[in-house]
C-alpha atoms as a PDB file:
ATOM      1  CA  UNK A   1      37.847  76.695  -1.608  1.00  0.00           C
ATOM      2  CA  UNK A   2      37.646  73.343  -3.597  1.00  0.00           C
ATOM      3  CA  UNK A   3      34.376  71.159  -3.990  1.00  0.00           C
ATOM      4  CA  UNK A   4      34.107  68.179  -2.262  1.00  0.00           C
ATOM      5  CA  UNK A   5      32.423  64.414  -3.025  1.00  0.00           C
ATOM      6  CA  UNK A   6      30.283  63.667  -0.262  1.00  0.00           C
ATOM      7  CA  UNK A   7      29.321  59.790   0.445  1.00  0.00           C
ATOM      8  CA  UNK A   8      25.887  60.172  -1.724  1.00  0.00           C
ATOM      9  CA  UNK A   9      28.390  59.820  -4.427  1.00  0.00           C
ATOM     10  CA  UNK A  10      27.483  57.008  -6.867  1.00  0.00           C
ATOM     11  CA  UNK A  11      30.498  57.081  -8.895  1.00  0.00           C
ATOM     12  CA  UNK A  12      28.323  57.620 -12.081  1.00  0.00           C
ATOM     13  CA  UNK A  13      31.006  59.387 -14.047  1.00  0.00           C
ATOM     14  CA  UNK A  14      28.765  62.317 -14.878  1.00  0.00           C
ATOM     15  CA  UNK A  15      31.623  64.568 -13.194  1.00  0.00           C
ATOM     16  CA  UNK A  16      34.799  63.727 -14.545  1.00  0.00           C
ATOM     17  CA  UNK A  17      33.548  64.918 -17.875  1.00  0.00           C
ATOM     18  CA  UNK A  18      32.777  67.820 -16.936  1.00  0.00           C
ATOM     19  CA  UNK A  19      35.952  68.798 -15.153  1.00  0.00           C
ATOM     20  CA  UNK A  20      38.537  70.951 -17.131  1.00  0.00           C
ATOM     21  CA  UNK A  21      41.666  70.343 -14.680  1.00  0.00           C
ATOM     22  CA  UNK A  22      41.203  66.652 -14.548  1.00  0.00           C
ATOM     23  CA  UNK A  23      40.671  67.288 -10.664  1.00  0.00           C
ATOM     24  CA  UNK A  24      38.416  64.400 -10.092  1.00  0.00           C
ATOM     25  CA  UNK A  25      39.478  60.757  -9.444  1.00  0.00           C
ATOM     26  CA  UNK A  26      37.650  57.374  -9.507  1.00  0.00           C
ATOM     27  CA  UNK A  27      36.553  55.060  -7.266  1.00  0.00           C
ATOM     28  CA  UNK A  28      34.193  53.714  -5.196  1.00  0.00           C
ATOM     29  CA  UNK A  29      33.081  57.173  -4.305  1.00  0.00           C
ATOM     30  CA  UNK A  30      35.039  59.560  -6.354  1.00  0.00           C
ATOM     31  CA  UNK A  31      37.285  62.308  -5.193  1.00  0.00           C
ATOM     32  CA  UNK A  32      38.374  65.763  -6.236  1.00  0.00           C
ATOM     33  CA  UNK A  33      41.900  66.986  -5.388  1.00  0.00           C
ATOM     34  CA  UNK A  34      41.947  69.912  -3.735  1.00  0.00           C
ATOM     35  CA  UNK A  35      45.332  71.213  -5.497  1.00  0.00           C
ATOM     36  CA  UNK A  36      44.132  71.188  -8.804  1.00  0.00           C
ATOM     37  CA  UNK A  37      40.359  72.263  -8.338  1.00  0.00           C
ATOM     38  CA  UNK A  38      39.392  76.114  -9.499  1.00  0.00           C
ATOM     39  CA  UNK A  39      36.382  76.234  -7.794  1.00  0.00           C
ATOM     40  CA  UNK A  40      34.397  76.639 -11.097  1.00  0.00           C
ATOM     41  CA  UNK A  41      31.929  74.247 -10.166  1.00  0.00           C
ATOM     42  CA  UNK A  42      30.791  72.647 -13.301  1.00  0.00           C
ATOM     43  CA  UNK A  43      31.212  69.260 -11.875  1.00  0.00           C
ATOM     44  CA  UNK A  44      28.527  70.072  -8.978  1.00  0.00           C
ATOM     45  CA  UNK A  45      26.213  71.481 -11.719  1.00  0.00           C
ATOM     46  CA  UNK A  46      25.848  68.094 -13.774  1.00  0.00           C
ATOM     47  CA  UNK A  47      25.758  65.839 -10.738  1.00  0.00           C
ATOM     48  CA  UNK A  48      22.614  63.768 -10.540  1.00  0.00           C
ATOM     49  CA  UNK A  49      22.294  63.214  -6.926  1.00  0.00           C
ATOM     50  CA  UNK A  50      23.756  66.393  -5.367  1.00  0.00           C
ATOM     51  CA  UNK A  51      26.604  64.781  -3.700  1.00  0.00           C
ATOM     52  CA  UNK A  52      29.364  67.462  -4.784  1.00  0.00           C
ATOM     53  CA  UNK A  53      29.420  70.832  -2.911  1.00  0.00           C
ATOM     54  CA  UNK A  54      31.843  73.306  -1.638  1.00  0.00           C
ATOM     55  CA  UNK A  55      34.397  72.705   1.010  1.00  0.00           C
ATOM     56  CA  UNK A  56      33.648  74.044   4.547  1.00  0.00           C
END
């Protein structure tokens, strides 16, 4: 399952950093596609606000 950006998101930046597949894309409240995310959650670690989590 991918992670997800959640609407707490407040498109700091800290995430796309952090993200080896280049999965994550900007805007007003970022995204991650689901096709290119490997689930190894490093994005969800560094995110100040909690707002990325695993798909359900």
């Amino acid at each position: 399952m991918a992670y997800v950006i959640s609407d707490e998101c407040i498109a700091c930046g800290t995430c796309i950093d952090e993200c080896p597949v280049d999965a994550i894309s900007e805007g007003d409240i970022y995204s991650i596609d689901a096709d290119l995310c490997t689930d190894c959650g490093s994005c969800a670690e560094v995110c100040p606000v909690d707002a990325i989590s695993i798909a359900e």
